[in-house]
N, C-alpha and C. Protein backbone atom coordinates (compact mmCIF):
# COMPACT_ATOMS: atom_id res chain seq x y z
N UNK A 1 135.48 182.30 53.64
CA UNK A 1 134.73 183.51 53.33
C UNK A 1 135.29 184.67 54.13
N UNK A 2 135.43 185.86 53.41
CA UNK A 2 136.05 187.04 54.19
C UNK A 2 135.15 187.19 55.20
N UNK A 3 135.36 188.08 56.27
CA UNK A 3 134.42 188.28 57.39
C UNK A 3 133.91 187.15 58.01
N UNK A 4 133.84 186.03 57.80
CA UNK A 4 133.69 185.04 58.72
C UNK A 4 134.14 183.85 59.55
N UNK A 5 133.83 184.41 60.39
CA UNK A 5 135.08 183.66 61.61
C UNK A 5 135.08 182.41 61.71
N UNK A 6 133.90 181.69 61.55
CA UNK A 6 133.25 180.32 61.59
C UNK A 6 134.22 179.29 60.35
N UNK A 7 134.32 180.39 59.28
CA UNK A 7 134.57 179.53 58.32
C UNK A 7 133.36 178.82 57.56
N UNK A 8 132.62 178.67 58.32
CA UNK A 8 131.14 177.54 57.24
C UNK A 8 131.06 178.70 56.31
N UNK A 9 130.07 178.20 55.51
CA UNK A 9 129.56 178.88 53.90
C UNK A 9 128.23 179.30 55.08
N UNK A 10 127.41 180.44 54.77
CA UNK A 10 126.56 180.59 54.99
C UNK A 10 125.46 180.25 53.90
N UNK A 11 124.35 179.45 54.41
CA UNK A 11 122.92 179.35 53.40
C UNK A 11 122.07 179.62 54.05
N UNK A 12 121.27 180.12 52.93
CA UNK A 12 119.85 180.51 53.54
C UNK A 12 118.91 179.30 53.19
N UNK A 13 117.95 178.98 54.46
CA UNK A 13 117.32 177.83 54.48
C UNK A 13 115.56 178.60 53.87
N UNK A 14 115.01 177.59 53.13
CA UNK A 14 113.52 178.56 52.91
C UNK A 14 112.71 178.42 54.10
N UNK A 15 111.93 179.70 54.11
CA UNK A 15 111.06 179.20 55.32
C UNK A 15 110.47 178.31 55.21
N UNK A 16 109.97 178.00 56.52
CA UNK A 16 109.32 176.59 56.58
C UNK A 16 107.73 177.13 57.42
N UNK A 17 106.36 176.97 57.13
CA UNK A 17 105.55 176.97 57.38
C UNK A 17 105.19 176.48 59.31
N UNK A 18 105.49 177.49 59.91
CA UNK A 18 105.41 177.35 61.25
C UNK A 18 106.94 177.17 61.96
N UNK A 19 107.74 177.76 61.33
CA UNK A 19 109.17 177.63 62.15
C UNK A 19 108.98 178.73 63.09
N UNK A 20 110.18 178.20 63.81
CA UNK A 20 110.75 178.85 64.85
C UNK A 20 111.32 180.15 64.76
N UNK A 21 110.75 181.27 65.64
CA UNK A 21 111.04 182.80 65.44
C UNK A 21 111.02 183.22 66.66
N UNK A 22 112.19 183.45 66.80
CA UNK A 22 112.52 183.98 68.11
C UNK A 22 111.78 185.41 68.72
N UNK A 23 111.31 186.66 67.96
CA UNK A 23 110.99 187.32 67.83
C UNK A 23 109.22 187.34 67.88
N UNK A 24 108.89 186.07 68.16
CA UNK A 24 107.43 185.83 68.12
C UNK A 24 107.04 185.13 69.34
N UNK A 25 108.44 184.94 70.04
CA UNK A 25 107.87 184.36 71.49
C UNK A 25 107.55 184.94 72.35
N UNK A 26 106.67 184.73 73.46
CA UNK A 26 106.43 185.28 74.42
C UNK A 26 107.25 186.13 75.50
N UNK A 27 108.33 185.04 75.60
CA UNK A 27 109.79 185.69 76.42
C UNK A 27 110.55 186.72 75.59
N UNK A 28 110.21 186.81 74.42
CA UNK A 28 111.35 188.11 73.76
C UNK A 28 110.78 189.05 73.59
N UNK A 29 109.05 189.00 73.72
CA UNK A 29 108.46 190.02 73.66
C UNK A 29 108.52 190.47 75.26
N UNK A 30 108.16 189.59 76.40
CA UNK A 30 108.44 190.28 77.71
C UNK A 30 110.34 191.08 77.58
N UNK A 31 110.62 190.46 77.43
CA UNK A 31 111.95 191.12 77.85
C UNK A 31 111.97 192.54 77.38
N UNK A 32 111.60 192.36 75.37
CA UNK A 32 111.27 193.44 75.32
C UNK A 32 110.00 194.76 75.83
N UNK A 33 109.50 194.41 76.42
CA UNK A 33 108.63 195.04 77.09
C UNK A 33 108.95 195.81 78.44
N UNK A 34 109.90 194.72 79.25
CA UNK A 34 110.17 195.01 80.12
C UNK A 34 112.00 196.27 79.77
N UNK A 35 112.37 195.87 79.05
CA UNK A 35 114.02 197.20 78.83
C UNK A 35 113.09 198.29 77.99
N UNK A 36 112.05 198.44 77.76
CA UNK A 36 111.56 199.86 77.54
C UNK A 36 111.14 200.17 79.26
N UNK A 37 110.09 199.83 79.69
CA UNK A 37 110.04 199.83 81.16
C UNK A 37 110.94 200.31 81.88
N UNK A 38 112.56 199.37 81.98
CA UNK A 38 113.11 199.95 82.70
C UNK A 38 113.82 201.15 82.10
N UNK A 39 114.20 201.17 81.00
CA UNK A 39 114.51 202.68 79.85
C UNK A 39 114.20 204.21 80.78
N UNK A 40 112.34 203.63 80.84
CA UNK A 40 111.58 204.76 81.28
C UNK A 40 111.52 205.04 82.57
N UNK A 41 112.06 204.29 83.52
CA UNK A 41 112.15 203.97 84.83
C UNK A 41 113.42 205.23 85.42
N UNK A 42 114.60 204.77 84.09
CA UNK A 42 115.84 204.83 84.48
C UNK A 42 115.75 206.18 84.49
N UNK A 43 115.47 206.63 83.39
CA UNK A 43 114.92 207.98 83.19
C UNK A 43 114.10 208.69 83.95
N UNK A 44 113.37 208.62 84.48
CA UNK A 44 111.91 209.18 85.24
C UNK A 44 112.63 209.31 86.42
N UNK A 45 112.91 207.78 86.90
CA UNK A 45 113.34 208.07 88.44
C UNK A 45 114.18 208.80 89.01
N UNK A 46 114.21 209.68 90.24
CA UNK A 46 115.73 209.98 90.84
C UNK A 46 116.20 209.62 92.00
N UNK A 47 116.74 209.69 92.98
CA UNK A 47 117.62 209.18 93.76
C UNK A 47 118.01 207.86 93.26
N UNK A 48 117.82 207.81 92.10
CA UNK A 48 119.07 206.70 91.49
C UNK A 48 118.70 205.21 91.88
N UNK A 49 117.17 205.70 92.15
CA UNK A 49 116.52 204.00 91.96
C UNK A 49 116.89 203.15 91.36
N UNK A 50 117.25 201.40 91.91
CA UNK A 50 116.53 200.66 90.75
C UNK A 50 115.27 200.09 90.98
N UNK A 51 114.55 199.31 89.94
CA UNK A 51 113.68 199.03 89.90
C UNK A 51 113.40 198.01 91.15
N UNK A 52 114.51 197.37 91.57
CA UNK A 52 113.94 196.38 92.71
C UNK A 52 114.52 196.92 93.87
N UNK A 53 115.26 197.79 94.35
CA UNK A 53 115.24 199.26 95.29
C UNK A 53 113.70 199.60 95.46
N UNK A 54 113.34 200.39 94.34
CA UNK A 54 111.98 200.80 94.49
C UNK A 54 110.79 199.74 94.80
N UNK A 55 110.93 198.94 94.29
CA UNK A 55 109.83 197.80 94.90
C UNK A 55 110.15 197.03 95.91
N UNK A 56 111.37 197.29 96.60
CA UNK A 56 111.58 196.83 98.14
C UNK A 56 110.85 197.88 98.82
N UNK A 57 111.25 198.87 98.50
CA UNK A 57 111.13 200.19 99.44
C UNK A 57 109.50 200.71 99.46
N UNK A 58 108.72 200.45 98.12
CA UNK A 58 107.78 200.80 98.35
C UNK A 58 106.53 199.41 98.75
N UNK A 59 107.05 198.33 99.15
CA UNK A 59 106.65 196.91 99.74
C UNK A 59 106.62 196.87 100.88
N UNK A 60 108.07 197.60 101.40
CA UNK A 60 108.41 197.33 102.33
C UNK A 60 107.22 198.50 103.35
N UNK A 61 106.95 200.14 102.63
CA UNK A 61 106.61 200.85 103.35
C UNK A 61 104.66 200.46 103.82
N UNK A 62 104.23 199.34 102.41
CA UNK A 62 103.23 198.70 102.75
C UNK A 62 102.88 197.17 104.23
N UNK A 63 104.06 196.90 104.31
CA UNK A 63 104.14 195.53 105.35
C UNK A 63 104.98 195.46 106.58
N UNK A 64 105.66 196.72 106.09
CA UNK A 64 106.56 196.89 107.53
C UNK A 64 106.24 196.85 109.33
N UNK A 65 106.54 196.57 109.99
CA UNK A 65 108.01 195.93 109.98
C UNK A 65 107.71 194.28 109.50
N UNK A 66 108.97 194.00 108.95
CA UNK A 66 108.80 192.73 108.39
C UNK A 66 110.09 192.25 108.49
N UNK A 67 110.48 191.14 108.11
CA UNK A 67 111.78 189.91 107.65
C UNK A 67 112.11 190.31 106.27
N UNK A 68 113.23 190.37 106.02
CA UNK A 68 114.48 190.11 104.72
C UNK A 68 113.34 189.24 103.92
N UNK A 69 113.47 187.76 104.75
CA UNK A 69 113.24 187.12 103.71
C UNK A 69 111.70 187.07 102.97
N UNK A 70 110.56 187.56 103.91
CA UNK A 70 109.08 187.81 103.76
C UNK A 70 109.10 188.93 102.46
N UNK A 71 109.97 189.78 102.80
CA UNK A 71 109.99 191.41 101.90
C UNK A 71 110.48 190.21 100.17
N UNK A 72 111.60 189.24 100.52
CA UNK A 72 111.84 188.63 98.89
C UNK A 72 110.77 188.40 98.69
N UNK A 73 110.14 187.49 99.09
CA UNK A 73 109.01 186.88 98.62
C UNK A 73 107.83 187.64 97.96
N UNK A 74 107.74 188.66 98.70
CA UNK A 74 106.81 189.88 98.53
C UNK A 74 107.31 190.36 97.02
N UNK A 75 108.55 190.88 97.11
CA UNK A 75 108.49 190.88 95.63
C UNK A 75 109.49 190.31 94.54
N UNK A 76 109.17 188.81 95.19
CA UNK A 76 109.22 188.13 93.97
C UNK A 76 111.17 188.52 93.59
N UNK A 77 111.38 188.18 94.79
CA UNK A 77 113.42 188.10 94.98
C UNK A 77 113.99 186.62 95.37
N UNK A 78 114.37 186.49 94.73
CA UNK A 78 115.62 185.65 95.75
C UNK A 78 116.23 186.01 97.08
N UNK A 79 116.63 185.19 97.68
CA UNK A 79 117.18 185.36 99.01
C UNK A 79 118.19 186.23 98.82
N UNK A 80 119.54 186.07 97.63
CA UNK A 80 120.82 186.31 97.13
C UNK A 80 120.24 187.97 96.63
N UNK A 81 119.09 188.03 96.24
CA UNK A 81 119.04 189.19 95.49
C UNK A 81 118.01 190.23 96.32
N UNK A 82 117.26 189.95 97.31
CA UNK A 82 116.94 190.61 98.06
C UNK A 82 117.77 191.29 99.16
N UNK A 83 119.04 190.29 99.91
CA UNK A 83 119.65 190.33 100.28
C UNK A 83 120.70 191.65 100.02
N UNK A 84 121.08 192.17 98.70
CA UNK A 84 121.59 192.63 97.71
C UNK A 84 120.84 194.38 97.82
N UNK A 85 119.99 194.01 97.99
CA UNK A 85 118.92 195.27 97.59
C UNK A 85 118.52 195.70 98.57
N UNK A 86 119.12 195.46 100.18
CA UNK A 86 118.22 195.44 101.40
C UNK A 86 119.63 196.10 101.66
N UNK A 87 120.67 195.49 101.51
CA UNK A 87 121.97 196.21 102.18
C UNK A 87 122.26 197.22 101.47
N UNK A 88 122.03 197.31 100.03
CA UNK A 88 121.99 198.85 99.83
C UNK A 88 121.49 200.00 100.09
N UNK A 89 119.97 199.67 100.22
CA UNK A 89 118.90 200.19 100.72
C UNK A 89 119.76 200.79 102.42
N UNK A 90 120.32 199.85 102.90
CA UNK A 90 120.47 200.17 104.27
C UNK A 90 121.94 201.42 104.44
N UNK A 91 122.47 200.45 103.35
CA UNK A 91 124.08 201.77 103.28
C UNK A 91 123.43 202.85 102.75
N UNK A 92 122.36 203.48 102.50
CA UNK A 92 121.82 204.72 101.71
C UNK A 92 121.22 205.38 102.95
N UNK A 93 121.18 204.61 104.05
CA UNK A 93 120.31 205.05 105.29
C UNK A 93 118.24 204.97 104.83
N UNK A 94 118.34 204.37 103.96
CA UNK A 94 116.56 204.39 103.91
C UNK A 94 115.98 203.47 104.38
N UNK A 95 116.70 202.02 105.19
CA UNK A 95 116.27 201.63 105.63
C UNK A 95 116.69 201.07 106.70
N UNK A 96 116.43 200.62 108.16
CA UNK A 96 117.01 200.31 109.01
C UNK A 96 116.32 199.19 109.51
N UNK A 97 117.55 198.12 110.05
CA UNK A 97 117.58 196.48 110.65
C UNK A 97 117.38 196.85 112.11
N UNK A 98 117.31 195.16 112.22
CA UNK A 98 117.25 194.80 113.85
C UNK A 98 116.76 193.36 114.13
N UNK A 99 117.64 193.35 115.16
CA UNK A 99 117.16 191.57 115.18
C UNK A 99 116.10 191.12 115.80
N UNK A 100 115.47 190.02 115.15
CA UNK A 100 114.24 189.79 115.32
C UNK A 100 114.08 189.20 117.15
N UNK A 101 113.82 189.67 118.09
CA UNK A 101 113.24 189.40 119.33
C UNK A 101 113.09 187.82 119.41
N UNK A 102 112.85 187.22 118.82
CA UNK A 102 112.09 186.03 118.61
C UNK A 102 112.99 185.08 117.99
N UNK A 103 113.60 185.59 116.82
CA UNK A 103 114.90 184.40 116.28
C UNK A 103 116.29 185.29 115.66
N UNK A 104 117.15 185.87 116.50
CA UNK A 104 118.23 186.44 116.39
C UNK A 104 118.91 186.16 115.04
N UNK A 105 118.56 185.21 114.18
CA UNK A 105 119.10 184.92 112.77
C UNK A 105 118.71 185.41 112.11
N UNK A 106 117.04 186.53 112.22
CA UNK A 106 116.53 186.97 111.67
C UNK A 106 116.62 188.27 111.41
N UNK A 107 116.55 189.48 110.29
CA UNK A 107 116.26 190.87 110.26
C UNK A 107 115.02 191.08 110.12
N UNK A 108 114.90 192.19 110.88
CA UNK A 108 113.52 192.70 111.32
C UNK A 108 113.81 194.02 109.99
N UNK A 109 113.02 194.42 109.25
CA UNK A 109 113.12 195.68 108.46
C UNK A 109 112.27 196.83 108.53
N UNK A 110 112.42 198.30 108.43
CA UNK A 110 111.56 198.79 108.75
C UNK A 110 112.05 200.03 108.18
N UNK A 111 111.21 200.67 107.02
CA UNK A 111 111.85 202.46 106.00
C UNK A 111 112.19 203.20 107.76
N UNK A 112 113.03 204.36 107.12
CA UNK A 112 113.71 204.87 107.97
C UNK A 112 112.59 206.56 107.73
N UNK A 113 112.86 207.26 107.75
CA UNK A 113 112.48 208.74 107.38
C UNK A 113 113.05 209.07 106.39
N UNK A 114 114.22 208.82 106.22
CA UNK A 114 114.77 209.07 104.57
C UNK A 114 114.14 208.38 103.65
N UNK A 115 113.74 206.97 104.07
CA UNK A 115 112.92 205.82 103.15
C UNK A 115 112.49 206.23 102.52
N UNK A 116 110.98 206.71 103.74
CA UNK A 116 109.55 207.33 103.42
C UNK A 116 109.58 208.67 102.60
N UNK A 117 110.75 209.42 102.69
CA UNK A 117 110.73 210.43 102.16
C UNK A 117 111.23 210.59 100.64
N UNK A 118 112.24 209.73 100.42
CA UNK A 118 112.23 209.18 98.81
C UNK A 118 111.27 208.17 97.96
N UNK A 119 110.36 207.65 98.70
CA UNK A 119 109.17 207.20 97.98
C UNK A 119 108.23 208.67 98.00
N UNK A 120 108.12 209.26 99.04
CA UNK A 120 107.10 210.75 98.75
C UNK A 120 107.75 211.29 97.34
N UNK A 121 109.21 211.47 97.25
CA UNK A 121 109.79 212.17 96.22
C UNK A 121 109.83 211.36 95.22
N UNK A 122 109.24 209.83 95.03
CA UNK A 122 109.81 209.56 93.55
C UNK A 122 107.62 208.70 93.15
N UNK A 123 106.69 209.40 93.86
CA UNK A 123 105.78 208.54 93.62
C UNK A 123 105.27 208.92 92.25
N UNK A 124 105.28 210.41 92.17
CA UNK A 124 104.66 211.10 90.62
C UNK A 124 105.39 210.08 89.66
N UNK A 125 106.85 209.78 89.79
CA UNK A 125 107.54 209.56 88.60
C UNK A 125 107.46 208.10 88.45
N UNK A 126 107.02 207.38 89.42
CA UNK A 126 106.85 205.74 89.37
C UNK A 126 105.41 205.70 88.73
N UNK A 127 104.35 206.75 88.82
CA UNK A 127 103.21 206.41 88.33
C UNK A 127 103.33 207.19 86.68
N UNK A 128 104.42 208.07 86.61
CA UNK A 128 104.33 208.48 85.41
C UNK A 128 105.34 207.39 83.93
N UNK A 129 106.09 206.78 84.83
CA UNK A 129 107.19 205.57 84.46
C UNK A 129 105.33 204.18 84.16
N UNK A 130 104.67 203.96 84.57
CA UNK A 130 103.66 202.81 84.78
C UNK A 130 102.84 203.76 83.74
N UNK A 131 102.45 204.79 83.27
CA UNK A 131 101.51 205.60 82.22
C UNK A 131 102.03 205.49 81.30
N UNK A 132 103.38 205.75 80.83
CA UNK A 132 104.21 205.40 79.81
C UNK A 132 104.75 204.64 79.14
N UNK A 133 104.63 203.35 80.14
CA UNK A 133 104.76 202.32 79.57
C UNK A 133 103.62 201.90 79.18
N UNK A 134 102.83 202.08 79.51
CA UNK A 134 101.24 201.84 79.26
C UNK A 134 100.63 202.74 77.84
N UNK A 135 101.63 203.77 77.50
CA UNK A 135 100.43 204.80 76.66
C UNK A 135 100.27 203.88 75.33
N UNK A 136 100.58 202.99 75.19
CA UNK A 136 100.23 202.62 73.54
C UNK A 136 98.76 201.83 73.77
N UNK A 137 98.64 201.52 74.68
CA UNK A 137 97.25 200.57 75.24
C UNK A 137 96.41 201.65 75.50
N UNK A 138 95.13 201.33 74.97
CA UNK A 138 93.99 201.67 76.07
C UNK A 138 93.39 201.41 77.10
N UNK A 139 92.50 202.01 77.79
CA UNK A 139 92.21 201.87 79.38
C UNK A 139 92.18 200.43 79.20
N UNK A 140 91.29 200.10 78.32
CA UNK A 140 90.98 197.93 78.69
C UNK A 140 92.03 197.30 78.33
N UNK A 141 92.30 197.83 77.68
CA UNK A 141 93.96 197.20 76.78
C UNK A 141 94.48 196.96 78.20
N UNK A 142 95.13 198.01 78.92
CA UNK A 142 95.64 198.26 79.85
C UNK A 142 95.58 196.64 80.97
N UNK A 143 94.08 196.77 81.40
CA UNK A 143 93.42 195.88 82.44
C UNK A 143 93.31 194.85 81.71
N UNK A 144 93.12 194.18 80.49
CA UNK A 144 93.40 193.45 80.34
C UNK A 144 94.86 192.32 80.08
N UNK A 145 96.08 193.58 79.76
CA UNK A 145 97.38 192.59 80.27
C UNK A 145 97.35 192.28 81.66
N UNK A 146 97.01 193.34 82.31
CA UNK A 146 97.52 193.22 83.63
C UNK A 146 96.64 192.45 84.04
N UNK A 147 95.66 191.55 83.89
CA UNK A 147 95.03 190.31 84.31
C UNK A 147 95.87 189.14 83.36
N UNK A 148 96.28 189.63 82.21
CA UNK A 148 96.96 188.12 81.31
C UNK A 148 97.85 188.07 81.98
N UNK A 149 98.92 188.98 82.18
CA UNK A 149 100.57 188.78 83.15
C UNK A 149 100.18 187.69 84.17
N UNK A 150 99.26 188.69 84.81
CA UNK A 150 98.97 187.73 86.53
C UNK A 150 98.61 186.53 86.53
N UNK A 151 97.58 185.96 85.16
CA UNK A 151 97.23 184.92 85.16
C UNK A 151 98.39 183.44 85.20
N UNK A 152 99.60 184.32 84.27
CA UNK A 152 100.45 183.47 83.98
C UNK A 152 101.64 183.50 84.68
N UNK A 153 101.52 184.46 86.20
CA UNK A 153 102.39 184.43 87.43
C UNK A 153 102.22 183.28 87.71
């Protein structure tokens, strides 16, 4: 067949009463849920956030001083990928290390003044990025994913 690389014949199979649709699962609807999210994120935000930048940074400015690895956990990182997001954070100067008093293997973390001052500058647009993704829901609409998500954390 021209155009096809495979070579097979293509057929169309009839539907079948409860098949499989990728487009109806739960995970393709999160994903899609979540690349509008970050769409609106990418957009909204500036100093060139990413999304797990910003939720280190604004975790971090809730629990600080804290550990590398406490801050993954917090939100829900890997070691490899917190790790990742902590040294950038740090080459940007927003956040600054130190070894932990107690177990020298450890980083101690703690926002810098630049930190604190790019969460002051990006809070309108993180709550206007969380409204927008939100505007197709209503208020309960709203509270009620955000109890289904969590339930199924």
């Amino acid at each position: 067949m021209a155009g096809d690389q495979t070579g097979a014949r293509k057929t169309r199979r009839p539907k079948q009463a409860g098949a499989y649709r990728v487009d109806q699962q739960i995970g393709f609807l999160l994903r899609q849920a979540n690349q509008r999210h970050v769409a609106l994120f990418a957009g909204l935000m500036g100093d060139k956030l990413t999304t797990t930048q910003w939720s280190a940074l604004t975790k971090l400015q809730e629990i600080q001083p804290t550990s590398q690895n406490f801050l993954g956990r917090e939100t829900a990182m890997d070691a490899a990928t917190i790790k990742g997001v902590v040294d950038r954070l740090v080459a940007r100067g927003y956040v600054a290390t130190a070894p932990d008093p107690e177990d020298g293997r450890r980083l101690i973390l703690s926002l810098t003044a630049d930190g604190d001052a790019a969460i002051e500058r990006n809070l309108d647009a993180a709550r206007t990025v969380t409204d927008e993704t939100l505007a197709p829901l209503t208020p309960e609409e709203r509270e009620q994913l955000a109890r289904l998500i969590r339930k199924i954390c």
